[in-house]
Protein backbone atom coordinates (compact mmCIF):
# COMPACT_ATOMS: atom_id res chain seq x y z
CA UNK A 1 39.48 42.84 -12.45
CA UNK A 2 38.02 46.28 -11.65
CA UNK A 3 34.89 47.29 -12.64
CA UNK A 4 35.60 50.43 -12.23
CA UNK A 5 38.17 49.76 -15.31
CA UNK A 6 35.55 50.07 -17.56
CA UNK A 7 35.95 53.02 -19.95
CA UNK A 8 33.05 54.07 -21.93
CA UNK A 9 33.68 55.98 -24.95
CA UNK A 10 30.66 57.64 -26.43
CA UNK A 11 32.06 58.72 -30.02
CA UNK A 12 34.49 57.65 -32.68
CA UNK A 13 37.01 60.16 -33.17
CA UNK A 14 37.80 59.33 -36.92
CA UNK A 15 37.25 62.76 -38.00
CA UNK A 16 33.88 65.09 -38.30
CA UNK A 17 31.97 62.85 -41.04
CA UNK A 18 32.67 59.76 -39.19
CA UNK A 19 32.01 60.98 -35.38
CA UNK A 20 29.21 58.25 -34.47
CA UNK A 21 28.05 56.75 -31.44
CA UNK A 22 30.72 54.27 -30.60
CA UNK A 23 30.87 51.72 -27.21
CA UNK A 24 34.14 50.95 -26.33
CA UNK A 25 35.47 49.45 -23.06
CA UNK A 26 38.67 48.62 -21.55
CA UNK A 27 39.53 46.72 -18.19
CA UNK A 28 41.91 48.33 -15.63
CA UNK A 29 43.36 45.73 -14.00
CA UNK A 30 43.70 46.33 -10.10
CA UNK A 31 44.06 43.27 -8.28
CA UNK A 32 47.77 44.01 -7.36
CA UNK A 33 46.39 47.42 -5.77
CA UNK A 34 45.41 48.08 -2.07
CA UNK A 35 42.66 50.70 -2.80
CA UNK A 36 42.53 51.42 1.44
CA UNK A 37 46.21 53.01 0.29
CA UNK A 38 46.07 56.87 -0.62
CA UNK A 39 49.42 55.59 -2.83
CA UNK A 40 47.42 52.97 -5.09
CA UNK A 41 44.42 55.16 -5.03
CA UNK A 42 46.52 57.40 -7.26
CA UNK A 43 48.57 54.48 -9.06
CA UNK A 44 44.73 53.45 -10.61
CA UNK A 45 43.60 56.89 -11.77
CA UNK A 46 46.80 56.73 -13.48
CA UNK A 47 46.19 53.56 -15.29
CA UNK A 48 42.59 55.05 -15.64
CA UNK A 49 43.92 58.59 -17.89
CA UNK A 50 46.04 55.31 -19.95
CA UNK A 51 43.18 53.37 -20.54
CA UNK A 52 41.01 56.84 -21.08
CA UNK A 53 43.70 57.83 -24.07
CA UNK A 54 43.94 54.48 -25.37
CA UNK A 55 40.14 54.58 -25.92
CA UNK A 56 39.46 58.31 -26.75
CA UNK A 57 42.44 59.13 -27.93
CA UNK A 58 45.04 61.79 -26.77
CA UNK A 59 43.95 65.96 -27.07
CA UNK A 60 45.24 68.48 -29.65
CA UNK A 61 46.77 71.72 -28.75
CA UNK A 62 44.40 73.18 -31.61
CA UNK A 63 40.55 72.98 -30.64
CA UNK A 64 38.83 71.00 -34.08
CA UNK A 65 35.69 68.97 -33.72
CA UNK A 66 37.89 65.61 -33.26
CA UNK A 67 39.31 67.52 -30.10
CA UNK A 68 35.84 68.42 -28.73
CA UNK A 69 35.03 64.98 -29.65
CA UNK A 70 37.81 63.52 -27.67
CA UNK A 71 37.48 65.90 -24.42
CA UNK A 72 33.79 64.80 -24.58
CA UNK A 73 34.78 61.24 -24.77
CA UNK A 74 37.23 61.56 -21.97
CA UNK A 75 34.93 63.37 -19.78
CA UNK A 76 32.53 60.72 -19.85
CA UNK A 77 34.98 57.74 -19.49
CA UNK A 78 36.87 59.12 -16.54
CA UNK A 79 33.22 60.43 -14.87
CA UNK A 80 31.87 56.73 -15.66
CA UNK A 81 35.35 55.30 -14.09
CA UNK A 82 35.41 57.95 -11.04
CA UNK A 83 32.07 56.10 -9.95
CA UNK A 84 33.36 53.02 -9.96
CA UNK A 85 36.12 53.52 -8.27
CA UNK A 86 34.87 55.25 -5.52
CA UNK A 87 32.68 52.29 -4.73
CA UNK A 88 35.53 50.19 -4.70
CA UNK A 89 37.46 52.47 -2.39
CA UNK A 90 34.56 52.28 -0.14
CA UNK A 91 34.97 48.27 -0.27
CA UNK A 92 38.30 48.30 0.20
CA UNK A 93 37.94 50.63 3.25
CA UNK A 94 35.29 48.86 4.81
CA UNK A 95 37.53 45.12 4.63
CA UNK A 96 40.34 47.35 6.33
CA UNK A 97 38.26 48.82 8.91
CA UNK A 98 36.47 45.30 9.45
CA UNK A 99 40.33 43.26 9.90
CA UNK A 100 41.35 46.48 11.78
CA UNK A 101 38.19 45.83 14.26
CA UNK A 102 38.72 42.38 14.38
CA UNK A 103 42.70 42.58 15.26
CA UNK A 104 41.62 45.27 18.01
CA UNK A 105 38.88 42.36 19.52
CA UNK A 106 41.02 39.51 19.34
CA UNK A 107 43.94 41.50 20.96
CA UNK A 108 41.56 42.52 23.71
CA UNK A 109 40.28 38.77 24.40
CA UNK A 110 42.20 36.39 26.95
CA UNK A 111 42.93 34.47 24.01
CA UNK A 112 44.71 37.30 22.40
CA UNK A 113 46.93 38.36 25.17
CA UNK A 114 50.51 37.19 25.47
């Protein structure tokens, strides 16, 4: 599971008298995903904006409190997310770079030649 599935929403959007501090979280699986790949990069910031309606709910064309409520709560749940999945880009990076490293030495070795 991703960490960086984990969606904080700061406020219920129930309606003006009910707005309260809420902490609400949802897992974004990722496990399936090579996050060295530009292509499933983009495939989990996708499952990221589902997970971010799902919890905050989806926008209003008309701006009401919910609304501001629910741009707030998005804000914060994607900028939460973002982090997280930057760090596990950087992982993800790093293992490729460290097999593609590897590869390159064990081609280059006596033992790797044909």
């Amino acid at each position: 599971m991703l960490a960086a599935g984990l969606i904080a929403a700061p406020f219920a959007t129930g309606g003006a008298a009910e707005a309260r501090p809420l902490k609400a979280s949802v897992v974004v699986a990722h496990a399936d995903l090579d996050l060295s790949e530009a292509d499933d990069v983009q495939a989990l910031h996708k499952r990221i904006d589902r997970a971010v309606a799902d919890v905050c709910g989806v926008p209003r064309r008309l701006l009401t409190h919910d609304t501001v409520i629910q741009r707030a709560c998005a804000a914060r749940a994607r900028g939460d997310a973002e982090q997280q999945v930057e760090r596990a880009v950087a992982r993800a990076q790093a293992r490729e770079q460290a097999r593609d490293q590897a590869r390159a030495r064990i081609a280059g070795s006596p033992l790797g030649a044909p």
